[in-house]
Protein backbone atom coordinates (compact mmCIF):
# COMPACT_ATOMS: atom_id res chain seq x y z
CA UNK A 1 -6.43 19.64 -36.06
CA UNK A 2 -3.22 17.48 -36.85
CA UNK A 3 -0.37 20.32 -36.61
CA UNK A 4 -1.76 21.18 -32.84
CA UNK A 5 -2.54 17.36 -32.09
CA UNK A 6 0.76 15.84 -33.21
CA UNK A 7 2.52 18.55 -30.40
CA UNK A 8 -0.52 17.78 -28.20
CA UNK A 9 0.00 14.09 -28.12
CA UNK A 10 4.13 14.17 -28.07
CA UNK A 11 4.25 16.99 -24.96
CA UNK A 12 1.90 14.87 -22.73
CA UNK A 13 3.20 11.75 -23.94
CA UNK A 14 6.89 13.01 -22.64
CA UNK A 15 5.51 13.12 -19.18
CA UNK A 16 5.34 9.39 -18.72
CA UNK A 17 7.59 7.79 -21.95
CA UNK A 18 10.92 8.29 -20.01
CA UNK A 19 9.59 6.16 -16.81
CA UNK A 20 10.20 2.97 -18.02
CA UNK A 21 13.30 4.05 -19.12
CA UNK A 22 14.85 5.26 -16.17
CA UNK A 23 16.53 1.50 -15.07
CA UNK A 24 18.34 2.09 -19.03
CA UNK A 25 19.51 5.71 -18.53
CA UNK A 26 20.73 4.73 -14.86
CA UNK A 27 23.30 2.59 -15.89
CA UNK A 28 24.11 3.76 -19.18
CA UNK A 29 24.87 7.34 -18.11
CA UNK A 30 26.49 5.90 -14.44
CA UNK A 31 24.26 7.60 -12.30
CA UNK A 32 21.81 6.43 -9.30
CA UNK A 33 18.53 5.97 -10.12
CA UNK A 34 17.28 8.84 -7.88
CA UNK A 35 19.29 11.24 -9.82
CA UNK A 36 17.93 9.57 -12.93
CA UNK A 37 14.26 9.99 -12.04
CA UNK A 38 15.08 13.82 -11.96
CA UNK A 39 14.76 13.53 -16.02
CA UNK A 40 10.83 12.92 -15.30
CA UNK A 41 10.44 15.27 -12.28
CA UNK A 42 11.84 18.34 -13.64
CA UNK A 43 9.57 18.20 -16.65
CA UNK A 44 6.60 18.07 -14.60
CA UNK A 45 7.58 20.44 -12.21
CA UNK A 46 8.50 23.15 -15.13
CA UNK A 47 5.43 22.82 -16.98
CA UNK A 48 3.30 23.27 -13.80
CA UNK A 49 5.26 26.54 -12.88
CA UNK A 50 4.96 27.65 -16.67
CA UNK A 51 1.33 26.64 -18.14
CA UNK A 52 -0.63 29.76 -16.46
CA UNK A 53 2.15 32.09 -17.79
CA UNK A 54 1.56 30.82 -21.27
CA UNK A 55 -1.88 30.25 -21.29
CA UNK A 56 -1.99 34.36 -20.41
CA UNK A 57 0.45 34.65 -23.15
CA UNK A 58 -1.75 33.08 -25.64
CA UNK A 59 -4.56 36.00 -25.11
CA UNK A 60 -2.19 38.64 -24.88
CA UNK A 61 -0.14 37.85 -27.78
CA UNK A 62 -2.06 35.34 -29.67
CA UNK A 63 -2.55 31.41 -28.85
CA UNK A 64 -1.25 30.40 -32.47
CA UNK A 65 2.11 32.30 -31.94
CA UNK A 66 2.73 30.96 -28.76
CA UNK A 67 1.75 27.52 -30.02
CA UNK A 68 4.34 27.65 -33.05
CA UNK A 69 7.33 28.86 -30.35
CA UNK A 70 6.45 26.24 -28.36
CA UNK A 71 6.69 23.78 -30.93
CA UNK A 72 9.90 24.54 -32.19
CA UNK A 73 11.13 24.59 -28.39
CA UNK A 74 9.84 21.32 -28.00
CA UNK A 75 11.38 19.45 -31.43
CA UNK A 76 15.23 21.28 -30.43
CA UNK A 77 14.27 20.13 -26.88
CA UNK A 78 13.64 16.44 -27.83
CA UNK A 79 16.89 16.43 -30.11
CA UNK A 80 19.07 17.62 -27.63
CA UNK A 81 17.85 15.39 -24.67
CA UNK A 82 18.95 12.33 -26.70
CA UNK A 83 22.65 13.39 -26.50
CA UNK A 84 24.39 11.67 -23.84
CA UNK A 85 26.70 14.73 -22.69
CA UNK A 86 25.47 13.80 -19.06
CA UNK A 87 23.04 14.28 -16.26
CA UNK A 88 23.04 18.18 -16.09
CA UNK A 89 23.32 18.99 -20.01
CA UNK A 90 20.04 16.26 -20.39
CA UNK A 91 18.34 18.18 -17.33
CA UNK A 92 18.96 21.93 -19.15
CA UNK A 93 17.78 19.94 -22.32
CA UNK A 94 14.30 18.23 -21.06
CA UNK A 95 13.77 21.84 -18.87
CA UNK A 96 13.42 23.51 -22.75
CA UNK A 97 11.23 20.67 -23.88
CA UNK A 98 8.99 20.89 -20.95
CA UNK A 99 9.20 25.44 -21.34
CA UNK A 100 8.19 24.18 -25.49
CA UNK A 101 5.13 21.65 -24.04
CA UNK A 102 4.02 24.58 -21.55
CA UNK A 103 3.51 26.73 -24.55
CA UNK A 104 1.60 23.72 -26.75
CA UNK A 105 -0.31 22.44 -23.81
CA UNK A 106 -1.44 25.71 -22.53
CA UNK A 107 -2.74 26.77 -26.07
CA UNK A 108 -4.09 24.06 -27.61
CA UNK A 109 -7.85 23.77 -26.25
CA UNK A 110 -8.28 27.71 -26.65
CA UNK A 111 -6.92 27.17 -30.61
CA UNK A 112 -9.29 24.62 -31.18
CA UNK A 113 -12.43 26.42 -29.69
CA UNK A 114 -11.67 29.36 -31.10
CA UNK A 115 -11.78 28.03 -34.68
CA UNK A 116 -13.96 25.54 -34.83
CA UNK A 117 -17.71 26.63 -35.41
CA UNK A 118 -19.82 25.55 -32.10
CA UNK A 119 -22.08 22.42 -34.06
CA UNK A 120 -18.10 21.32 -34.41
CA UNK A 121 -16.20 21.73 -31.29
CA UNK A 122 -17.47 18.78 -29.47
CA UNK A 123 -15.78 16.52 -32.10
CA UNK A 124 -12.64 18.65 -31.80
CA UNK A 125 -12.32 19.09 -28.55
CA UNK A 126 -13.26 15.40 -28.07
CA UNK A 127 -10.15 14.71 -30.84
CA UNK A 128 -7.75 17.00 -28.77
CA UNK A 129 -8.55 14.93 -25.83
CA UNK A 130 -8.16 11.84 -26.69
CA UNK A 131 -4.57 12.85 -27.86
CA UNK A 132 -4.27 14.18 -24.69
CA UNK A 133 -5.27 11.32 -22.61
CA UNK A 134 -3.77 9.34 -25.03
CA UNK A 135 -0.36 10.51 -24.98
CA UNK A 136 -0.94 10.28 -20.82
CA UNK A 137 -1.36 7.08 -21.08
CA UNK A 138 0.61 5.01 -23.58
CA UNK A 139 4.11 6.34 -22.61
CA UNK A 140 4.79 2.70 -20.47
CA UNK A 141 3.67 0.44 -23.41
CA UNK A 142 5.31 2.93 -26.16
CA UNK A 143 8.33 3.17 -24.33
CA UNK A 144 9.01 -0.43 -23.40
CA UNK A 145 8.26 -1.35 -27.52
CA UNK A 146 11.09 1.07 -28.44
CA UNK A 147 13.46 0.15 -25.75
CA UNK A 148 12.86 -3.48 -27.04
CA UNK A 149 14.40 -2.67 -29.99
CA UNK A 150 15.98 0.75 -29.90
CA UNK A 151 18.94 3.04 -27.55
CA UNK A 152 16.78 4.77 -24.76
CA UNK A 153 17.80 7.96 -26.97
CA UNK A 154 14.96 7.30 -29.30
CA UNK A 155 12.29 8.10 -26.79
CA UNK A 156 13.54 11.47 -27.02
CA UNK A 157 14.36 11.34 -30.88
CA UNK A 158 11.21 10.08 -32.04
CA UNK A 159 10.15 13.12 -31.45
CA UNK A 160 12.04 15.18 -33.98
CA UNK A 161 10.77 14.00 -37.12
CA UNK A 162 7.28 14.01 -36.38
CA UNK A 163 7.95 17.97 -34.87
CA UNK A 164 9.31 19.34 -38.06
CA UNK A 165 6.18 17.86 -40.06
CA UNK A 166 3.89 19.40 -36.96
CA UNK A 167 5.83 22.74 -37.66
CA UNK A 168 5.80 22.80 -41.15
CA UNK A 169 1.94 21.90 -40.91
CA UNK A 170 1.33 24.65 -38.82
CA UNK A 171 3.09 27.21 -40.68
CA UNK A 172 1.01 26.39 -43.58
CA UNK A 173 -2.55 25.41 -42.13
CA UNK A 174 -2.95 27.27 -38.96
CA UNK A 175 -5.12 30.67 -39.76
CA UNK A 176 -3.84 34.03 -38.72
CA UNK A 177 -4.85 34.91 -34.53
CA UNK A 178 -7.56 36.63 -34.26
CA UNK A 179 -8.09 37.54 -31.02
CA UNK A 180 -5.44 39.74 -28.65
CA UNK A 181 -5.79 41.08 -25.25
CA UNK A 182 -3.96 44.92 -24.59
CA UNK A 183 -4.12 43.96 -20.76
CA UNK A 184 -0.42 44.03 -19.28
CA UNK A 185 0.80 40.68 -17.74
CA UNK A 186 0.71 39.94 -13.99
CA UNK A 187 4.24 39.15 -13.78
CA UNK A 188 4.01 38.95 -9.59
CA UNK A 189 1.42 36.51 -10.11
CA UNK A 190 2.97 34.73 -12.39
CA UNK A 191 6.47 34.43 -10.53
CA UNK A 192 4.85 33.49 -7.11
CA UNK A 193 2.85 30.83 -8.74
CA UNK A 194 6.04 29.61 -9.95
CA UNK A 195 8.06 29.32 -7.47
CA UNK A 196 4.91 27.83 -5.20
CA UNK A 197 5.29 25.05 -8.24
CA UNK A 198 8.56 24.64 -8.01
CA UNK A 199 9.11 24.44 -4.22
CA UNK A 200 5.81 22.46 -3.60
CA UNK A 201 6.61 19.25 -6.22
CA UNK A 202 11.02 19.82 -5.49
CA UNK A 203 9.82 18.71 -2.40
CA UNK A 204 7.38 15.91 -3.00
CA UNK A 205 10.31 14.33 -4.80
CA UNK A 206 12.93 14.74 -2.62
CA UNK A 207 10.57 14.00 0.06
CA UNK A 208 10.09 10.54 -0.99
CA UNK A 209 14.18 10.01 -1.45
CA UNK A 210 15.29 11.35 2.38
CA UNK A 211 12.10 11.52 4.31
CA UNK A 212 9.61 14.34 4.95
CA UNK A 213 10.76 15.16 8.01
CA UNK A 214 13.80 16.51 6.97
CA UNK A 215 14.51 20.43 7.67
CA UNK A 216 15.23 21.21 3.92
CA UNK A 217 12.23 19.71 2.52
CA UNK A 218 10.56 21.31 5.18
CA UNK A 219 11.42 24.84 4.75
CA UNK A 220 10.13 23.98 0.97
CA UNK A 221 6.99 23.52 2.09
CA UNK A 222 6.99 26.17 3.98
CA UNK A 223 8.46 28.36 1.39
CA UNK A 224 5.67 26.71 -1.38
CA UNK A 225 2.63 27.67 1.16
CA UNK A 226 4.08 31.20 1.72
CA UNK A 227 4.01 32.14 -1.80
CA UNK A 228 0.96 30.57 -2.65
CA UNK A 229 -0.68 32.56 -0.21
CA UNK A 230 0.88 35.59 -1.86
CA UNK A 231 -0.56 34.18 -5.09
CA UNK A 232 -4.15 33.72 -3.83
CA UNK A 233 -3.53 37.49 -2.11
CA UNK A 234 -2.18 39.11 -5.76
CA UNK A 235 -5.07 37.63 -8.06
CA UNK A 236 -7.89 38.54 -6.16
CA UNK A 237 -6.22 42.47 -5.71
CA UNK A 238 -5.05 42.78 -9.72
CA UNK A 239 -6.96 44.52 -12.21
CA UNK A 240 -5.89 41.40 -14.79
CA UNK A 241 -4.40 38.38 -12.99
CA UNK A 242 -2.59 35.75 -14.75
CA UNK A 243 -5.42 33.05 -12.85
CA UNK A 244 -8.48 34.19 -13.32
CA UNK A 245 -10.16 33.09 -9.67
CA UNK A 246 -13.70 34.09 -11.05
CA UNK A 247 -13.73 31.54 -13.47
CA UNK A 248 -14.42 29.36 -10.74
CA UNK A 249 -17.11 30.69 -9.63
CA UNK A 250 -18.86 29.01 -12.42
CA UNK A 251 -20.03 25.82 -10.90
CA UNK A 252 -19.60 23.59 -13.91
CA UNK A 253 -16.17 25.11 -14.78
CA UNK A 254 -15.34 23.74 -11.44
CA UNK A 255 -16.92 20.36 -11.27
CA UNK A 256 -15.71 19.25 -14.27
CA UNK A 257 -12.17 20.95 -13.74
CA UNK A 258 -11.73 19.20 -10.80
CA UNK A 259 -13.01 15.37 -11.97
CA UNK A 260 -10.62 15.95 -14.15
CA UNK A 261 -7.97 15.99 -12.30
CA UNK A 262 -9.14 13.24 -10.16
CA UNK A 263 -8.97 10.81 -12.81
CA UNK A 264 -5.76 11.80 -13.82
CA UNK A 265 -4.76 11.06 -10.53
CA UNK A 266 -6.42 7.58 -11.02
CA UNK A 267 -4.97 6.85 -14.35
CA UNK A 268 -1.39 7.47 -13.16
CA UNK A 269 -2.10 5.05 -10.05
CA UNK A 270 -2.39 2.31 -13.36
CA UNK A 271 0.56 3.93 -14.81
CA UNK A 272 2.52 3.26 -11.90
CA UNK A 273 1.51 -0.38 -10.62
CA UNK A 274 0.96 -2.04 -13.41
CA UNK A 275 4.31 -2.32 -14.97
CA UNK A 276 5.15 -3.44 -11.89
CA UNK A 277 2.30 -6.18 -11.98
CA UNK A 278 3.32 -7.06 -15.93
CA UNK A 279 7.17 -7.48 -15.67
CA UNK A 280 7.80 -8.33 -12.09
CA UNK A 281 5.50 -10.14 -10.67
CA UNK A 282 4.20 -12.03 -14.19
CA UNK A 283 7.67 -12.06 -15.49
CA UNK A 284 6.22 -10.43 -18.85
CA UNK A 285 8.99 -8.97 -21.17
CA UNK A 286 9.24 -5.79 -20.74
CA UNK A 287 7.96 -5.17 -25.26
CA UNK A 288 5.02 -7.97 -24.20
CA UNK A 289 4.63 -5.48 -21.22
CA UNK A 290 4.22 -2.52 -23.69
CA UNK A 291 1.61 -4.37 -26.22
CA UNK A 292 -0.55 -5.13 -23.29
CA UNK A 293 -0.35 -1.72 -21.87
CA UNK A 294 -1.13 -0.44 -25.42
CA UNK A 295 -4.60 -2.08 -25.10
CA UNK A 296 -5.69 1.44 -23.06
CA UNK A 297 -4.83 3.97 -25.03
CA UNK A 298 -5.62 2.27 -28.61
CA UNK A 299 -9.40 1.64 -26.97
CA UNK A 300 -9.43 5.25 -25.95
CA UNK A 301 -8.05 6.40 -29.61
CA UNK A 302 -10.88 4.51 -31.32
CA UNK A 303 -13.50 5.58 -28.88
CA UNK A 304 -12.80 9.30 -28.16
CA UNK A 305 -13.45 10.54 -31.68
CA UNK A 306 -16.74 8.78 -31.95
CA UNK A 307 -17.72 10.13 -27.91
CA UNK A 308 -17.03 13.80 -29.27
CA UNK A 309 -19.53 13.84 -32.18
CA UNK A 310 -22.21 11.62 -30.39
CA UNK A 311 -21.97 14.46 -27.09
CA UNK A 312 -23.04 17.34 -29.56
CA UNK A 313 -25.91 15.47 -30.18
CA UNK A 314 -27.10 13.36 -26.63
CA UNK A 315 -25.90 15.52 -24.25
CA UNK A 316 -22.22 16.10 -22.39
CA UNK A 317 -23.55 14.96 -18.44
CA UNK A 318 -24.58 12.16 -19.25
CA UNK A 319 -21.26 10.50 -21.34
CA UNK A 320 -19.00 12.02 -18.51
CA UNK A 321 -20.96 10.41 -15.30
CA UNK A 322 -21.26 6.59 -17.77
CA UNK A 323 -17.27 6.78 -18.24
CA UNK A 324 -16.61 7.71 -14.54
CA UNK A 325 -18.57 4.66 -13.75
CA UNK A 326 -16.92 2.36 -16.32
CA UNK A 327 -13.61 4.09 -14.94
CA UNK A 328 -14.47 2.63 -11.54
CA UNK A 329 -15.61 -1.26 -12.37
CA UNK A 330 -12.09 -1.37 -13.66
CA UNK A 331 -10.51 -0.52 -10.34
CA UNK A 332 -12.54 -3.08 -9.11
CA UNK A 333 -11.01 -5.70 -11.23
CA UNK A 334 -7.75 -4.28 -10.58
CA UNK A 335 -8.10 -4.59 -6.96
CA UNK A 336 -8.95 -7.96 -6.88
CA UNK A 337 -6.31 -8.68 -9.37
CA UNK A 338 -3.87 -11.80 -8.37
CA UNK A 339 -0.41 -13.83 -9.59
CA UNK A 340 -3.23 -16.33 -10.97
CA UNK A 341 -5.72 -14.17 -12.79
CA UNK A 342 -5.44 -14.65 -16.35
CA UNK A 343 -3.82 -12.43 -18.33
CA UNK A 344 -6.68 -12.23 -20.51
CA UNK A 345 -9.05 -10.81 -17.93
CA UNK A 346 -6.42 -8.36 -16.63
CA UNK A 347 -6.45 -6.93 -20.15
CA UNK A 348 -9.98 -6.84 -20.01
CA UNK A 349 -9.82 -4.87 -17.67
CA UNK A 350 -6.93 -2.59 -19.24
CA UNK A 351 -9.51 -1.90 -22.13
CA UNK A 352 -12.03 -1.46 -19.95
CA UNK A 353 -10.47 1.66 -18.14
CA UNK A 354 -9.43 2.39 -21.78
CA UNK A 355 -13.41 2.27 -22.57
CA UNK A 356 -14.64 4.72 -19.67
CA UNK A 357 -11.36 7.30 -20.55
CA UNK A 358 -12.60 7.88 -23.59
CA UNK A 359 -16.23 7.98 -23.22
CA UNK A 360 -15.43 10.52 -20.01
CA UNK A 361 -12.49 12.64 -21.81
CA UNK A 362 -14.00 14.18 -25.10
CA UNK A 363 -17.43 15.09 -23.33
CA UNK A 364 -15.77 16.61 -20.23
CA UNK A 365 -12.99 18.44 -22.17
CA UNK A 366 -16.04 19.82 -24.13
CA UNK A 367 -18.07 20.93 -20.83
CA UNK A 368 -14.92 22.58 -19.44
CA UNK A 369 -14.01 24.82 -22.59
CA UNK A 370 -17.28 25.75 -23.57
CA UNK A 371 -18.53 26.81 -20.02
CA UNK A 372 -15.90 30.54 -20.55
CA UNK A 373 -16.14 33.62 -22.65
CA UNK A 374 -14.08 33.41 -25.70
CA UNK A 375 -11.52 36.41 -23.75
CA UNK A 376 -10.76 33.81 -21.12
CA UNK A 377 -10.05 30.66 -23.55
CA UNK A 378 -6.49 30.74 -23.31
CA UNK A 379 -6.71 30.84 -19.41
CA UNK A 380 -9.19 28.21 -19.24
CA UNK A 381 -7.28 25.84 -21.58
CA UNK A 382 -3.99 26.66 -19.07
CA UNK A 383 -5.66 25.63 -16.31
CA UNK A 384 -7.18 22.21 -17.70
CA UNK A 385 -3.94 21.59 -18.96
CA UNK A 386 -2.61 22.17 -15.55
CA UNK A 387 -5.45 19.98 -13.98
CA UNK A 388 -4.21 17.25 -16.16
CA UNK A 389 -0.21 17.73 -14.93
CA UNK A 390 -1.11 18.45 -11.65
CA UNK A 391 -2.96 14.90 -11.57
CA UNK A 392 -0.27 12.86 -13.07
CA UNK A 393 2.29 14.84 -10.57
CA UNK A 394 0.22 13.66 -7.56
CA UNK A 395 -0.55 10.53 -9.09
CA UNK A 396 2.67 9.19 -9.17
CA UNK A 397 3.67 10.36 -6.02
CA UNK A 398 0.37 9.19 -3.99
CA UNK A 399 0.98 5.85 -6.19
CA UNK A 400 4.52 4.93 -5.13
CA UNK A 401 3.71 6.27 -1.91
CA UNK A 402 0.96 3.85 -0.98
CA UNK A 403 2.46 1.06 -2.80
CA UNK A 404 5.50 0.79 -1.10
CA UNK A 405 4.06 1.61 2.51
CA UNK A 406 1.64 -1.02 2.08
CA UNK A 407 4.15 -3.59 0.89
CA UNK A 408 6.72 -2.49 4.12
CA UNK A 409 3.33 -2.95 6.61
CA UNK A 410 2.95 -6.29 5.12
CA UNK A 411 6.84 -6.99 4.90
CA UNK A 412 7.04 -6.18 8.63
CA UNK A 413 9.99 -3.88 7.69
CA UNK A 414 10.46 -0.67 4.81
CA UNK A 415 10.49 -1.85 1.40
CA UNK A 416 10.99 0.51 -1.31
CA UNK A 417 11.32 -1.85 -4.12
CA UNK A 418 9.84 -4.89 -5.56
CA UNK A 419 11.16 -8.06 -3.45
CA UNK A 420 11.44 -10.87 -6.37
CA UNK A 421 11.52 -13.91 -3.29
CA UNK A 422 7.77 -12.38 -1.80
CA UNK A 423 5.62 -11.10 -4.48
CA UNK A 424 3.13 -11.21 -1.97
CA UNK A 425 4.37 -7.94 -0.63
CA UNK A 426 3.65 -6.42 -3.56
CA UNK A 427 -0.01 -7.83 -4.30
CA UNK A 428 -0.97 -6.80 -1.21
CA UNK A 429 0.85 -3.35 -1.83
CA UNK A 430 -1.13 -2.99 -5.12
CA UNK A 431 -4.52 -3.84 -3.85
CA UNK A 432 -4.20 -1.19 -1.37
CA UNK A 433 -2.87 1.25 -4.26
CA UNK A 434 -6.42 0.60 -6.22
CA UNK A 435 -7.98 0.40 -3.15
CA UNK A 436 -7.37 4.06 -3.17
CA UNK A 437 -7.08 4.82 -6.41
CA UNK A 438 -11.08 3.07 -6.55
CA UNK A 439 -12.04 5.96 -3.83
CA UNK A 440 -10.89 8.71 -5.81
CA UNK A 441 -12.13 7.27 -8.85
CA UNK A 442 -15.71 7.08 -6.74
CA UNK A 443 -15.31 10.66 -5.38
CA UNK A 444 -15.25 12.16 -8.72
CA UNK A 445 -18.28 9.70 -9.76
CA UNK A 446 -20.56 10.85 -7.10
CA UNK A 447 -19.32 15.06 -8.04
CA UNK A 448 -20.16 14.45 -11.59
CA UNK A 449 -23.98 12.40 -10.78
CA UNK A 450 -24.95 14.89 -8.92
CA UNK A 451 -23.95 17.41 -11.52
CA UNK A 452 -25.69 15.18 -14.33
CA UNK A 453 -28.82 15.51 -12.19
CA UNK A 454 -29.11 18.94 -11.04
CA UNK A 455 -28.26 19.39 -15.52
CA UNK A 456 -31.09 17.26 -16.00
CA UNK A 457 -33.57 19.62 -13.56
C-alpha cells in the first residue's frame, strides 16, 4: 500500500504542483508565460494519450512490472526536469515523467484489487483514493509553501528522494504478478486514441492562446474527431481492443465513471480561481496562500481512510450521493464568496469541499473497481485514471475559460488577466466560474441519487 501510494500521490500531484509556479519559471528561464504553461499541458496531454496503452499493458504483461518501470521513469523524470538546460530539454524531461505516471496511474487500482482480499479492498481502494484526490488537489498550497522558501526546481526534485524509497519498497514488498493475458495488443487502437489525445487537448491549449477560430487549431479538431471515430470504429471490430467498450455497458461502471469525472472537473474549477481569490484579490502571500489551500486536501487525508472501512460495512451509494451533496453546499459558499467575507468562513468552506471529497472518493473508487471481472482490472483502473485526467484537463480549461469571459463581459472589453485597479471584474468573473462549476457539481448529484435509489430497490 505505501510503495504504489507514494508514486500514486507524486504522479497526480505533478499535474497541478507546477501551476503556481509558472510566473517563477517564466522569468527565470526568459520565456513567455504561454510557452511556460506548456510544462503543465504536455504532461496532461501525454498521460491521456498513454494511460489506456498501459493499463492494457498491465494485463498483458503484468500490472506490478509495469508499475515498477513506471516508477523509475517517473523519479529520472522528476530529476531531470529540475535542470535548467531550457524550455525544450525540460519539455523532453516532464514528457518521460508524465510516460513514468501513465504507467503508475494506469496500474495502481488493478494492483490494489487484485491483492487485497474483498472484506479489505474498500479500505484500500478508499486509501489509494484519497492519495489520488489528494495529490489532485494540494499541488497550489504545496507548491506555493516550497516556492516560499525553495528554487522552483524543488517541485520537481522533491520528488526524487521519496521515488527511490517508493522503488526500493516495491522491489522488496510488492508480491510476484499473478495474473497475464496471451491476447496480442491493439496497437491501431491504441495509436488512434493517441493521437485523438494529442490533437484534441494541443488544441484546447493553443485554442485559448490565438483563438478557436484559427485554421490550425481547426484542422486539429478536425484531425482529433477523425481519429476518434476510427477509434470508436477499431474497438467495437477487434477481437481484444485496448478500450474495452463493453465495460460500459455495465450501468454502474458508467455512473460512477462518469461522476467521477465530473467532480474532477469541479475540483479543478477551485484549483483554478481560488489562488486567484487568495493572492490577488485578498493580497494573501502566496506560502499563507498555500496553508489555506492545504485545509482541502489534509481534511480529505484524514477522512478518506476512515470513509473506505466504514463503506464495507454501510453501504457504497449511500457515502458517494452524501459527499456529492456536501461537494455542492460548498460551491454555494463559493459563489457567494466576496472581498469582505472572512477569511475564516472561506476556509470553511475549503474544508468543507475537503469533507464531501473524501466521503465521495474512497466509496466511489470502490464501486467503480469492484463492478469488473478480475481480467479487465487493469483496463478499468486505466480508464478511471483517465476519468480523473480527463477532468482536471477540462477543468482547467472550462475554468479559465469562463473566468476570464465573464470578467471581459463585465469589463466591457477582453480581459485575460487579473486587473489589480477593478477586482470587481474578477468577483464577478468567479461567481460565474462556481456558478458553473455548482451545475456540474449538481448534475453528477442528481446521476448518483438516482443511482442510490434504484441500489436501494
Amino acid at each position: 500500500m505505501v510503495a504504489v501510494s507514494l508514486f500514486t500521490f507524486m504522479s497526480t500531484l505533478d499535474a497541478s504542483i507546477v501551476n503556481i509556479a509558472l510566473p517563477v519559471m517564466s522569468k527565470d528561464m526568459k520565456i513567455p508565460m504561454n510557452q511556460a504553461e506548456w510544462v503543465v499541458s504536455i504532461y496532461l496531454i501525454v498521460i491521456c494519450a498513454l494511460l489506456l496503452l498501459f493499463g492494457k499493458l498491465g494485463d498483458n504483461h503484468g500490472k506490478i512490472r509495469i508499475f515498477q518501470i513506471g516508477a523509475f521513469l517517473f523519479t529520472l523524470g522528476s530529476l531531470l526536469c529540475g535542470f535548467n538546460f531550457g524550455l525544450v530539454p525540460l519539455l523532453a524531461a516532464r514528457a518521460l515523467q508524465a510516460v513514468g505516471a501513465a504507467m503508475t496511474m494506469a496500474t495502481n487500482n488493478g494492483i490494489i484489487t487484485e491483492i487485497f482480499p474483498m472484506n479489505e479492498r474498500g479500505r484500500a481502494l478508499g486509501t489509494i483514493g484519497s492519495f489520488v484526490a489528494l495529490g489532485a488537489i494540494a499541488g497550489p498550497g504545496l507548491g506555493g509553501i516550497i516556492l516560499a522558501h525553495l528554487d522552483w526546481a524543488y517541485i520537481f526534485w522533491i520528488n526524487v528522494p521519496i521515488g527511490i524509497i517508493g522503488i526500493i519498497l516495491g522491489a522488496r514488498i510488492l508480491p510476484k504478478d499473478v495474473t497475464f493475458s496471451k491476447a496480442k495488443i491493439d496497437r491501431a487502437g491504441a495509436a488512434t486514441f493517441a493521437v485523438t489525445m494529442v490533437t484534441l487537448f494541443t488544441g484546447v491549449f493553443l485554442g485559448q492562446e490565438i483563438g478557436f477560430s484559427q485554421w490550425s487549431i481547426l484542422t486539429l479538431f478536425a484531425i482529433a474527431i477523425i481519429s476518434f471515430i476510427a477509434f470508436i470504429y477499431l474497438e467495437l471490430h477487434v477481437e481484444v481492443p485496448v478500450l474495452s467498450l463493453h465495460l460500459f455497458k455495465n450501468l454502474g461502471f458508467s455512473i460512477n465513471i462518469f461522476c467521477a469525472l465530473l467532480i474532477f472537473i469541479t475540483n479543478f474549477f477551485f484549483n483554478v480561481v481560488s489562488p486567484f481569490y487568495l493572492e490577488n484579490a485578498r493580497n494573501m502571500p502566496a506560502n499563507y496562500a498555500g496553508y489555506a489551500l492545504m485545509i482541502m486536501p489534509l481534511v480529505q487525508g484524514i477522512v478518506a481512510p476512515i470513509i473506505g472501512a466504514w463503506s464495507d460495512k454501510i453501504g457504497r451509494h449511500l457515502l458517494t450521493f452524501s459527499g456529492l451533496i456536501l461537494i455542492s453546499v460548498s460551491q454555494i459558499g463559493y459563489m457567494i464568496t466576496t472581498l469582505q467575507t472572512p477569511l475564516w468562513l472561506f476556509m470553511f468552506f475549503i474544508g468543507l469541499v475537503g469533507l464531501g471529497n473524501g466521503v465521495f472518493m474512497a466509496p466511489n473508487n470502490t464501486l467503480i473497481m469492484s463492478s469488473v471481472s478480475t481480467k479487465d482490472l487493469g483496463v478499468a483502473g486505466s480508464i478511471n485514471a483517465l476519468a480523473r485526467e480527463l477532468g482536471m484537463v477540462i477543468g482547467i480549461s472550462t475554468a479559465t475559460s469562463v473566468l476570464f469571459a465573464a470578467m471581459s463581459h463585465t469589463a466591457g472589453h477582453k480581459v485575460t488577466t487579473y486587473i489589480p485597479a477593478h477586482p470587481e471584474y474578477f468577483i464577478s468573473g468567479m461567481h460565474v466560474a462556481f456558478l458553473v462549476s455548482l451545475c456540474i457539481c449538481l448534475f453528477a448529484t442528481v446521476v448518483s441519487g438516482f443511482n442510490f435509489i434504484n441500489h436501494r430497490k
